[in-house]
N, C-alpha and C. Protein backbone atom coordinates (compact mmCIF):
# COMPACT_ATOMS: atom_id res chain seq x y z
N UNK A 1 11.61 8.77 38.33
CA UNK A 1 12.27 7.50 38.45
C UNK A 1 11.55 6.69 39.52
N UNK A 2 11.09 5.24 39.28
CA UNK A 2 10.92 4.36 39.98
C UNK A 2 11.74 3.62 39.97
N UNK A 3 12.04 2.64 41.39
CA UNK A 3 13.13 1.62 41.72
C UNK A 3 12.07 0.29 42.78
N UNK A 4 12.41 -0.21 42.58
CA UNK A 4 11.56 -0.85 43.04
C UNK A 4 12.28 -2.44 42.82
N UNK A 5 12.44 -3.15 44.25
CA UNK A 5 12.99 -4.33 44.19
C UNK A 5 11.80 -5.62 44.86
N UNK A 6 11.61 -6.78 44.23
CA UNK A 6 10.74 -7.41 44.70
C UNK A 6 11.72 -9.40 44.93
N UNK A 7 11.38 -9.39 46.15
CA UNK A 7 12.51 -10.91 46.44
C UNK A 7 11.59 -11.62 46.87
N UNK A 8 11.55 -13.08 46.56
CA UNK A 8 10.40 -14.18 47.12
C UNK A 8 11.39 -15.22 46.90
N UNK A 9 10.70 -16.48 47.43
CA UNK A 9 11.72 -17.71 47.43
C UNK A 9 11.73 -17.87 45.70
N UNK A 10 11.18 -17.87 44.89
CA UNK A 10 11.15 -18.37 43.31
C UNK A 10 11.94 -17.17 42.83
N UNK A 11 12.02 -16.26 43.26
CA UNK A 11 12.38 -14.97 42.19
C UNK A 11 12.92 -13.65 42.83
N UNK A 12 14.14 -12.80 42.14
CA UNK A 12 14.53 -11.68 42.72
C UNK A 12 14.76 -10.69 41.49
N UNK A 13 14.23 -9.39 41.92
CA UNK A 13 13.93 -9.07 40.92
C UNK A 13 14.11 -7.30 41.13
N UNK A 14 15.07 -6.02 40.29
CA UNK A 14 15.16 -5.10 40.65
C UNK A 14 14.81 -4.20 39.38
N UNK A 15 13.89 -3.15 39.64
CA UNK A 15 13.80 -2.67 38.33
C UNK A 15 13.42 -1.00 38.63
N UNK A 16 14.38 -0.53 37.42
CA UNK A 16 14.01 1.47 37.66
C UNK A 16 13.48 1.85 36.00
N UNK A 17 12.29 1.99 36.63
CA UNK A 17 11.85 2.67 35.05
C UNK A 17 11.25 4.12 35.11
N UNK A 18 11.54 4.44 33.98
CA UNK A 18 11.48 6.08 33.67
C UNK A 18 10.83 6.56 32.50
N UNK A 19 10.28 7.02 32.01
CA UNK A 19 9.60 8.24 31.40
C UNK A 19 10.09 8.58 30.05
N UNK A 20 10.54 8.35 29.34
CA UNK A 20 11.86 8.63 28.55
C UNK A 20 12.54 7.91 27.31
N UNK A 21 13.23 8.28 26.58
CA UNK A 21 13.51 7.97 25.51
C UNK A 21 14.96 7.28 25.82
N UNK A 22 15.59 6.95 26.52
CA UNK A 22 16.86 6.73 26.88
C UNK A 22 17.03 5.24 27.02
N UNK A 23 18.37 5.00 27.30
CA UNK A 23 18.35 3.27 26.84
C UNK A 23 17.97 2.45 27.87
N UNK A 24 17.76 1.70 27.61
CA UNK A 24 17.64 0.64 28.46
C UNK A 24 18.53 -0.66 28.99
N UNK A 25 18.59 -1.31 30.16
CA UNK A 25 19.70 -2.11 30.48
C UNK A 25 18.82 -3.73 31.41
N UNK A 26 18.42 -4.23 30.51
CA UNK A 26 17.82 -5.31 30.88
C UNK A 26 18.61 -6.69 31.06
N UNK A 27 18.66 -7.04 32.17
CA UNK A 27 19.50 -8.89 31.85
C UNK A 27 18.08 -9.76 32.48
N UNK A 28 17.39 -10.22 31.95
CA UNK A 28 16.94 -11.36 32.75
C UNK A 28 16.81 -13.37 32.28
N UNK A 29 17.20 -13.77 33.78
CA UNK A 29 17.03 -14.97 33.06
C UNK A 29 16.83 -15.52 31.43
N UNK A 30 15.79 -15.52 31.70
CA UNK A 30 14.69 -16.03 30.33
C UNK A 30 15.04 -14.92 29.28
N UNK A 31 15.60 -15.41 27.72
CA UNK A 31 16.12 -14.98 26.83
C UNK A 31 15.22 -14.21 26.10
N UNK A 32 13.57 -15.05 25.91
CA UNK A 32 12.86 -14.31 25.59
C UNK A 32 12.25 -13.51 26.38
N UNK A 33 11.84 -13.86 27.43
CA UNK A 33 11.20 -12.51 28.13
C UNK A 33 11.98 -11.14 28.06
N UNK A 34 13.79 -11.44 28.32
CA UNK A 34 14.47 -10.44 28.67
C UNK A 34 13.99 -9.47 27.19
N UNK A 35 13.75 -10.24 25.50
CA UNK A 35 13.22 -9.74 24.61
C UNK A 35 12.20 -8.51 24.51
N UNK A 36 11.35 -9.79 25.12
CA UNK A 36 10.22 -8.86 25.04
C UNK A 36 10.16 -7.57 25.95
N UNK A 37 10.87 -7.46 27.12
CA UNK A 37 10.79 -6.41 28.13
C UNK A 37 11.84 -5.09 27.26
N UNK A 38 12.66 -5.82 26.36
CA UNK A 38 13.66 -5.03 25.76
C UNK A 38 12.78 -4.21 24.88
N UNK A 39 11.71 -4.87 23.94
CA UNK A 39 10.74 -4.23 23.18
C UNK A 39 9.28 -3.17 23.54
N UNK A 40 8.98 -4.12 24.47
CA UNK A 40 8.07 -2.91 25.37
C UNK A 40 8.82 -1.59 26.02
N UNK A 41 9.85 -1.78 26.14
CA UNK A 41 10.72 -0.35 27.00
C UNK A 41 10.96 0.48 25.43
N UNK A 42 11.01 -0.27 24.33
CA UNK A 42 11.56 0.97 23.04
C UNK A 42 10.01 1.42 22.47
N UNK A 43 9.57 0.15 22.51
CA UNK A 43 8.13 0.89 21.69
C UNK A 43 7.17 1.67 22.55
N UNK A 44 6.88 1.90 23.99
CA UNK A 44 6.61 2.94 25.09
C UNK A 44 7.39 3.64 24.97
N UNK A 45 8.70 3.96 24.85
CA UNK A 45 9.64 5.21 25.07
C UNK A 45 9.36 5.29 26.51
N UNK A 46 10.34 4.39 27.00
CA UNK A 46 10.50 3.62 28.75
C UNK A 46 11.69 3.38 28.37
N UNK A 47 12.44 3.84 30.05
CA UNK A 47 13.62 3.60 30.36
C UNK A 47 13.54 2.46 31.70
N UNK A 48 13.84 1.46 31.00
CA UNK A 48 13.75 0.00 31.96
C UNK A 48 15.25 -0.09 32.39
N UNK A 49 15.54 -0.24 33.95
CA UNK A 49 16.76 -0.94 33.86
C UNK A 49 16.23 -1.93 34.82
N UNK A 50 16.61 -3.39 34.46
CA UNK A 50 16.22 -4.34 35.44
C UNK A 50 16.88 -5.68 34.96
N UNK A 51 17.10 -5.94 36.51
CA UNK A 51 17.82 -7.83 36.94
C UNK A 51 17.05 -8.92 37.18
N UNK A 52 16.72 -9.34 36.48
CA UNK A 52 16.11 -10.26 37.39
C UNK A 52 16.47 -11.98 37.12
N UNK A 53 16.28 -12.94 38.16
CA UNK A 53 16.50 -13.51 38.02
C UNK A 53 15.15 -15.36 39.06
N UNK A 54 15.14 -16.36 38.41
CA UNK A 54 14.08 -16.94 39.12
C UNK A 54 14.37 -18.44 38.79
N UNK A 55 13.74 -19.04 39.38
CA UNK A 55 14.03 -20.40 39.41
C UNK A 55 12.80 -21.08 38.32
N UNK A 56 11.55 -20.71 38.32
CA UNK A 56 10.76 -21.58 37.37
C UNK A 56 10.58 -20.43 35.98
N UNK A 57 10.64 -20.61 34.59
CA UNK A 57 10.00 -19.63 33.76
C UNK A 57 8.78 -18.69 33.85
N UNK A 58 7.36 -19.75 34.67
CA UNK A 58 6.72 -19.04 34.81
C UNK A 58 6.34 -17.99 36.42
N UNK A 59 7.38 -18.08 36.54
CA UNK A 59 7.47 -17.59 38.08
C UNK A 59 8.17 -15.86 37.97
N UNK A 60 8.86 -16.56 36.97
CA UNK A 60 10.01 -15.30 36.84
C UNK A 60 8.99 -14.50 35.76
N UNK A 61 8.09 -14.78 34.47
CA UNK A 61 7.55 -14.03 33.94
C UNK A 61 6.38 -12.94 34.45
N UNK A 62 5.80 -14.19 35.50
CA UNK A 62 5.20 -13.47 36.10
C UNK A 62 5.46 -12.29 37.30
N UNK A 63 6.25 -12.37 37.82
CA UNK A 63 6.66 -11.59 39.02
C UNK A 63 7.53 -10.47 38.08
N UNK A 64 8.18 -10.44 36.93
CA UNK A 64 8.06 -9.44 36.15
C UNK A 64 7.65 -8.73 35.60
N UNK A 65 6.49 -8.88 35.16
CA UNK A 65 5.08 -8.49 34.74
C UNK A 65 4.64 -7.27 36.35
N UNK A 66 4.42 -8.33 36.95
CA UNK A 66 4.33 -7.37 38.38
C UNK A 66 4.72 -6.30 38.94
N UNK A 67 6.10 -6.73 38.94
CA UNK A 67 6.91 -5.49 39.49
C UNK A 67 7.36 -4.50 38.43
N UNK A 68 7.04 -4.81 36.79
CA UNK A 68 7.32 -3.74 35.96
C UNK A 68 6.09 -2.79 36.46
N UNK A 69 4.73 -3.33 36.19
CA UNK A 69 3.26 -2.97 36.01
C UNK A 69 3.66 -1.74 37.31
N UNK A 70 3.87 -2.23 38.95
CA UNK A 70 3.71 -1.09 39.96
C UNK A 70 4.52 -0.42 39.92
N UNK A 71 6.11 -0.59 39.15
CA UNK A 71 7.21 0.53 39.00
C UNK A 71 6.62 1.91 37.85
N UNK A 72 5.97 1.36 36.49
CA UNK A 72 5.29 1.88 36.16
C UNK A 72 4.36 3.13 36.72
N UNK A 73 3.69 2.56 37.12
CA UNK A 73 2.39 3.19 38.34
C UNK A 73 2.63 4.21 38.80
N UNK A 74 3.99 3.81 39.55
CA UNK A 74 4.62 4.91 40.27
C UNK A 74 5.19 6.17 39.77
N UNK A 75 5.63 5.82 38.43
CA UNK A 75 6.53 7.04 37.70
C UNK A 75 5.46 7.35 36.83
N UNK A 76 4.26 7.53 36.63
CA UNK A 76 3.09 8.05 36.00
C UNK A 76 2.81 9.68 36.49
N UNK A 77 3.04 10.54 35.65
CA UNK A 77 1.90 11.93 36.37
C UNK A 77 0.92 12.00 35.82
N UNK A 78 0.45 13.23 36.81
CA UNK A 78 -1.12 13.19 37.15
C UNK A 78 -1.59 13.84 35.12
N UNK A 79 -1.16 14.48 34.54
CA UNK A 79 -1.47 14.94 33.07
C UNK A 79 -0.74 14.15 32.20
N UNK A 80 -1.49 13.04 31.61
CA UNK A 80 -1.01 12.37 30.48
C UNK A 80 -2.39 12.34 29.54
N UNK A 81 -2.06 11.87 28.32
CA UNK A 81 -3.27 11.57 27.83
C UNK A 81 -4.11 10.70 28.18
N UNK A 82 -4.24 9.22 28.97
CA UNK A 82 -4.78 8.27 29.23
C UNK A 82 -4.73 7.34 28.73
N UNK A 83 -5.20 7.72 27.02
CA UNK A 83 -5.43 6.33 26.40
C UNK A 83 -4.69 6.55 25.18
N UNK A 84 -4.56 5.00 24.48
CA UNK A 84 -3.64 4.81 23.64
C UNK A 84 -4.35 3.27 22.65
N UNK A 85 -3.69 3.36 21.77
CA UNK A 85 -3.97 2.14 21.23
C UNK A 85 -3.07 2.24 19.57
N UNK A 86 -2.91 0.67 19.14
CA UNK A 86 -1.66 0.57 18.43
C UNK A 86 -1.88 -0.81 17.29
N UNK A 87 -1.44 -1.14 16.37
CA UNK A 87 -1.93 -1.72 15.57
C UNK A 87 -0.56 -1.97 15.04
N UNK A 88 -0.33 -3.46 15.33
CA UNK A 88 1.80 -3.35 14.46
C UNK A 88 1.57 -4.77 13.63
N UNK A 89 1.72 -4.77 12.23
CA UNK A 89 2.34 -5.30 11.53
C UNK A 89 3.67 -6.57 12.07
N UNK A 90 3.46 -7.98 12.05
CA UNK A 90 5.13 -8.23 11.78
C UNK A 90 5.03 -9.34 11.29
N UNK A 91 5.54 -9.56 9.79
CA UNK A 91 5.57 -10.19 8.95
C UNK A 91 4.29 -10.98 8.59
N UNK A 92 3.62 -12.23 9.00
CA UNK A 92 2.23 -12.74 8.74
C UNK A 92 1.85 -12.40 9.86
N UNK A 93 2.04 -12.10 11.13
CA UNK A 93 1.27 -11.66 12.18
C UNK A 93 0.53 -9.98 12.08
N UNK A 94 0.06 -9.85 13.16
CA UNK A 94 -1.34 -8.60 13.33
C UNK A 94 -1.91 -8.65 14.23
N UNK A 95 -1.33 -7.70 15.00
CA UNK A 95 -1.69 -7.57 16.86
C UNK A 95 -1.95 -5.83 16.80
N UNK A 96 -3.02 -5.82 18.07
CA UNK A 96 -4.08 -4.59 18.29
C UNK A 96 -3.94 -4.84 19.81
N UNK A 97 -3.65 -3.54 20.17
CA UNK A 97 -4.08 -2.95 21.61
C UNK A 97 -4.82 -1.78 21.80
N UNK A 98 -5.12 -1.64 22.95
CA UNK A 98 -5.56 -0.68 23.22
C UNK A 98 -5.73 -0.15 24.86
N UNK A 99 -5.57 0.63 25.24
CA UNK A 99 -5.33 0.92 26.38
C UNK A 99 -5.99 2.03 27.03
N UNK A 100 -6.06 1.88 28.63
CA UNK A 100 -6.69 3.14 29.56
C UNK A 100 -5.77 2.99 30.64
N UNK A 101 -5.10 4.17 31.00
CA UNK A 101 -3.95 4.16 32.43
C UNK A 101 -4.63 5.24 33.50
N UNK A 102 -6.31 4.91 33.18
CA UNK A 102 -7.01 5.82 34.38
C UNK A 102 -7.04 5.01 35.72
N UNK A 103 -6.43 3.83 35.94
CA UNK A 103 -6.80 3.14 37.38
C UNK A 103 -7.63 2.31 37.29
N UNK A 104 -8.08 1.87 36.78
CA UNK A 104 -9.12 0.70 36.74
C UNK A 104 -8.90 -0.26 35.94
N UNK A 105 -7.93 -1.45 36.73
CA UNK A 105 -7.38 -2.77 35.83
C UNK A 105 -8.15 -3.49 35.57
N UNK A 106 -8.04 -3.86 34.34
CA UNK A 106 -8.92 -5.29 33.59
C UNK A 106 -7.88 -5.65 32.46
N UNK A 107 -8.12 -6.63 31.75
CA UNK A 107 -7.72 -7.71 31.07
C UNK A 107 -7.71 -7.76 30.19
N UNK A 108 -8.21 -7.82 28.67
CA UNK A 108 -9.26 -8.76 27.83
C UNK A 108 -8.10 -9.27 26.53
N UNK A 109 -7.55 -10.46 26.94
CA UNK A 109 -7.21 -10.86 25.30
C UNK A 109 -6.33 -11.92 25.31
N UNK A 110 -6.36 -13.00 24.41
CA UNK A 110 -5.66 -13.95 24.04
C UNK A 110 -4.20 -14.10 23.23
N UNK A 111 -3.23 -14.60 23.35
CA UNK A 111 -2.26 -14.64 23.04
C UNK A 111 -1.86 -16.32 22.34
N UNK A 112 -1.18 -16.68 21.89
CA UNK A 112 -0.55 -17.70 21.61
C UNK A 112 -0.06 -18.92 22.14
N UNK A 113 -0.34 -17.75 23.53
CA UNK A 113 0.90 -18.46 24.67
C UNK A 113 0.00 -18.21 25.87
N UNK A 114 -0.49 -19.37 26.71
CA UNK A 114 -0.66 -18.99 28.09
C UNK A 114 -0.03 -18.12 28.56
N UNK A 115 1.33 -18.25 28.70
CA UNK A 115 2.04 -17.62 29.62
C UNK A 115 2.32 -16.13 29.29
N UNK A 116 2.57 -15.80 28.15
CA UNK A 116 2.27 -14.28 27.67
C UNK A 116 1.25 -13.94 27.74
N UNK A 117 -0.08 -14.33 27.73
CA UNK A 117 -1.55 -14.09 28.21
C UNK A 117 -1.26 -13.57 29.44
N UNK A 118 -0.82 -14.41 30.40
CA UNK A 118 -0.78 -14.19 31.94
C UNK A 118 0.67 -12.68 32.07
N UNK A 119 1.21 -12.53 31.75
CA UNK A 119 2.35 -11.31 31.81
C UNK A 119 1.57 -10.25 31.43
N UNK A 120 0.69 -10.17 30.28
CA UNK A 120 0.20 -9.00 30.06
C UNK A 120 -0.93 -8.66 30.96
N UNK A 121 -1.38 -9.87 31.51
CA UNK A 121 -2.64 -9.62 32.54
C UNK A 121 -2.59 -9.26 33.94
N UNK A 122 -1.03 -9.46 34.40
CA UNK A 122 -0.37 -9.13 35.69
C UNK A 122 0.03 -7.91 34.84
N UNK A 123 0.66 -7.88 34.27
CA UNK A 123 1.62 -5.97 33.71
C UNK A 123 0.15 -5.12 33.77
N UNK A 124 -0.89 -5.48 32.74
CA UNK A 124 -2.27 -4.44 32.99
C UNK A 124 -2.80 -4.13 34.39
N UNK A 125 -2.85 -5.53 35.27
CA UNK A 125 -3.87 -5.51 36.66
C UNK A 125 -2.53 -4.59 37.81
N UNK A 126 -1.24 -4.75 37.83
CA UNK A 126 -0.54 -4.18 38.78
C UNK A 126 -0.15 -2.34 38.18
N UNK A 127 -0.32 -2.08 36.51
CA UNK A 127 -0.36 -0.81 36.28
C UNK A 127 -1.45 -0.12 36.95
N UNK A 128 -2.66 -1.18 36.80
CA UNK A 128 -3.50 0.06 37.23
C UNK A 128 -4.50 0.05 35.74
N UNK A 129 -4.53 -0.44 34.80
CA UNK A 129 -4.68 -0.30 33.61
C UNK A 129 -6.12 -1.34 33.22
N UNK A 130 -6.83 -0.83 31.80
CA UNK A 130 -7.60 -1.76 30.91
C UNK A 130 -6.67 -2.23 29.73
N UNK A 131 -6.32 -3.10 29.55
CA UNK A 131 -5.83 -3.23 28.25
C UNK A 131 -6.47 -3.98 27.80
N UNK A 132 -6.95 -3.78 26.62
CA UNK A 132 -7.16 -5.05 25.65
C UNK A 132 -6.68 -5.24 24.42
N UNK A 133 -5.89 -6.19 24.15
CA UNK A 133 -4.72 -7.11 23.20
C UNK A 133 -5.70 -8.14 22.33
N UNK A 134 -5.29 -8.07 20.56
CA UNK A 134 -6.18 -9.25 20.33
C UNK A 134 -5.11 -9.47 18.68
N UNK A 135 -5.01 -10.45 18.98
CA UNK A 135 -3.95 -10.80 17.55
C UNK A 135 -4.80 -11.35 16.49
N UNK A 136 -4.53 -10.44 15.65
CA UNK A 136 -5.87 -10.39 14.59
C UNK A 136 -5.30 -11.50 13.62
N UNK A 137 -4.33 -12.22 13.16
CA UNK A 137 -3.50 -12.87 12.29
C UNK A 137 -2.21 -13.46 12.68
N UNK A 138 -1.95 -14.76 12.41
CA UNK A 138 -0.33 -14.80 12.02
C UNK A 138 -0.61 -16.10 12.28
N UNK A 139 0.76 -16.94 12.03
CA UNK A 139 1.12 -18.53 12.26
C UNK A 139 2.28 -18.60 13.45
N UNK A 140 3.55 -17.74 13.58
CA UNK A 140 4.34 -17.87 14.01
C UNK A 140 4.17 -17.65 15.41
N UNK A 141 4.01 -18.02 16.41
CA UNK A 141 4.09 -17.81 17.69
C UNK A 141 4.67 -16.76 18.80
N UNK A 142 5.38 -16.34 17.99
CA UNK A 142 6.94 -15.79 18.25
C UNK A 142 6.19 -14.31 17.71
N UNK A 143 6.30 -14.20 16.18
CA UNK A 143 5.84 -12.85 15.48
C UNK A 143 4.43 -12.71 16.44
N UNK A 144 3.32 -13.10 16.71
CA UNK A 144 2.61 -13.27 17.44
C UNK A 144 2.78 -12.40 18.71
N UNK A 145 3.31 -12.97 19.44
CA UNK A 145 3.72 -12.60 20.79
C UNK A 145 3.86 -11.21 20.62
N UNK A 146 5.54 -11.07 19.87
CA UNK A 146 6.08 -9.85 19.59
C UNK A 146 5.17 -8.83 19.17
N UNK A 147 4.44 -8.78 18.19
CA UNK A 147 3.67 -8.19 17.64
C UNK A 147 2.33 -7.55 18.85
N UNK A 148 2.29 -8.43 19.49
CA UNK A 148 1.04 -7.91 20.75
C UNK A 148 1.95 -7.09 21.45
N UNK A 149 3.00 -6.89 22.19
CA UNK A 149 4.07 -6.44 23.08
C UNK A 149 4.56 -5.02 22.30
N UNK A 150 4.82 -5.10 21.06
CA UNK A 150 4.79 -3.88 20.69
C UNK A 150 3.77 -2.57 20.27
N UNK A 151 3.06 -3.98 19.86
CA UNK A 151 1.17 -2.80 19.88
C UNK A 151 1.24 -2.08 21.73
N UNK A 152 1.04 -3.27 22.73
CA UNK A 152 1.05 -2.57 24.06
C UNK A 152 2.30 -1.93 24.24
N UNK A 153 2.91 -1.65 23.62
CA UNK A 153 4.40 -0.63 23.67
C UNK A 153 3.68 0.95 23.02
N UNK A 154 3.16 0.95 21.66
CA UNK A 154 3.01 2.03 20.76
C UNK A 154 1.68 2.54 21.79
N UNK A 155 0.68 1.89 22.18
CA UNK A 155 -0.86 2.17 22.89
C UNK A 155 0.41 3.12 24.15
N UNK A 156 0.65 2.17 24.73
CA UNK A 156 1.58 2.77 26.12
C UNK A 156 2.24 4.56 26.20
N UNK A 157 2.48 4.20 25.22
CA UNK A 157 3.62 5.38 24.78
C UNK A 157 2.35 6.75 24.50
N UNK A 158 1.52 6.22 23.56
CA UNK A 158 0.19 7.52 23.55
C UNK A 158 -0.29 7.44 24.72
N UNK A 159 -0.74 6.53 25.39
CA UNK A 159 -1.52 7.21 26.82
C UNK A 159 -0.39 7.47 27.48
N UNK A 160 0.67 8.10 27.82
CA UNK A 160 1.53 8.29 28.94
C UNK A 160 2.31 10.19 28.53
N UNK A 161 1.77 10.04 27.12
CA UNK A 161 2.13 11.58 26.32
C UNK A 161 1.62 12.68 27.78
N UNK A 162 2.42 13.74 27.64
CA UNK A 162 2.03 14.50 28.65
C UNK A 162 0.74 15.76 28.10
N UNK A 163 0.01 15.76 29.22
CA UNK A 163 -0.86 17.36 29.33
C UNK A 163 -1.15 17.63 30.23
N UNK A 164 -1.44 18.91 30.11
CA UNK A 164 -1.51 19.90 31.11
C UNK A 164 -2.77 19.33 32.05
N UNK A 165 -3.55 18.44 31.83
CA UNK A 165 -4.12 18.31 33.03
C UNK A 165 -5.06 16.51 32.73
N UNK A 166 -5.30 16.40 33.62
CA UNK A 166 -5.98 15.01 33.76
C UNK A 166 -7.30 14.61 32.94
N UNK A 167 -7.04 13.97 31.74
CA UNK A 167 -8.54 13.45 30.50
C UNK A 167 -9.04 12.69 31.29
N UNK A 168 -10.35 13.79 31.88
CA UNK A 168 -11.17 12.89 32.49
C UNK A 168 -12.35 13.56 32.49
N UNK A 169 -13.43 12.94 32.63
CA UNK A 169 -14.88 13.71 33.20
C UNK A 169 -14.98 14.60 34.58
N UNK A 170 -14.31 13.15 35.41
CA UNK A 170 -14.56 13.73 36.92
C UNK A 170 -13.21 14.42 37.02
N UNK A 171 -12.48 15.05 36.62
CA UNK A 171 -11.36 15.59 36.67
C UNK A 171 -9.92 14.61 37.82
N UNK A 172 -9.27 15.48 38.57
CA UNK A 172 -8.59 15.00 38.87
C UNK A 172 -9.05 14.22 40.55
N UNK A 173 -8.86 12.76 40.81
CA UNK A 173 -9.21 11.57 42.08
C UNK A 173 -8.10 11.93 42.89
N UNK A 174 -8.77 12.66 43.85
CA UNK A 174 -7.69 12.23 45.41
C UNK A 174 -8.65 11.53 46.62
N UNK A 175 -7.51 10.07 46.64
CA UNK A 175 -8.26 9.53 47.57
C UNK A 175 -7.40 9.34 49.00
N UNK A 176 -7.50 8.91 50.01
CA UNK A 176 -6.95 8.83 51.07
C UNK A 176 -7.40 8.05 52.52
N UNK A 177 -6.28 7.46 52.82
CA UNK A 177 -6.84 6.31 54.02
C UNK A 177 -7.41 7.14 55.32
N UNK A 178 -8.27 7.42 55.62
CA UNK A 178 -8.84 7.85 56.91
C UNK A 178 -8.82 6.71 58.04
N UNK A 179 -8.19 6.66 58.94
CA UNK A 179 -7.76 5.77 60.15
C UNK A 179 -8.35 6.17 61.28
């Protein structure tokens, strides 16, 4: 379990996510975001509970994005598979992810929407993560969106599968502040 509360003058914001198949309890502001956070927690098999609340839309999307991405982070162990990637259907739309939860954040992909561009690029850079998102089709904006959020839901959910030890070359990174 991670908990993790983040307060600034634009935005307050509390969120415990977990590992897990169990429900989720989301209220936030924004009707769609609270959506989409509702869909990324089922299609990862994430247990989100979170409040949040903000004064501008893009203030609040973003600082959600944020504080999901390092609550995340935190409730990660050291044996998962790493990577993942996902391909979802929804209705004329066609969205592709793909993912690495080895620590090394990057970006790469366009959305519909500035502002869902920017959520997935704060959720990837504060996990810790590569993602790259690319909506291969659609008209609807909406199916669009959705359709990227659940691909990075299904990718999520395979890299976070458990094993017995760390998919890696250099095996398992311990690093540490020397003062």
């Amino acid at each position: 379990m991670s908990k993790l509360e983040r307060q600034t003058k634009e935005t307050t914001i509390v969120v415990d996510v977990r590992v897990g198949e169990g429900p989720s309890d989301i209220a936030i502001d924004d009707r769609f975001l609270e959506h989409m956070v509702q869909t990324l927690a089922r299609y990862a098999s994430l247990e989100i509970d979170m409040k949040a609340t903000g004064d501008l839309r893009h203030h609040l999307v973003e600082d959600v994005a944020i504080v999901l991405g390092q609550a995340l982070k935190e409730e990660i162990a050291g044996g998962i598979a790493r990577f993942g990637s996902g391909l979802i259907p929804m209705d004329e739309a066609l969205a592709q992810a793909a993912i690495d939860v080895g620590g090394r954040p990057y970006y790469v992909g366009k959305l519909p929407s500035k502002l869902y561009t920017h959520f997935l690029h704060s959720f990837a850079t504060n996990l810790g993560a590569t993602l790259h998102v690319k909506v291969l089709r659609g008209s609807d904006r909406h199916h669009m969106i959705e359709a990227a959020i659940k691909a990075t839901g299904v990718a999520l959910r395979q890299a976070l599968a458990e094993r017995d030890e760390v998919f890696s070359t250099k095996g398992a990174v311990h690093q540490e502040r020397l003062d």
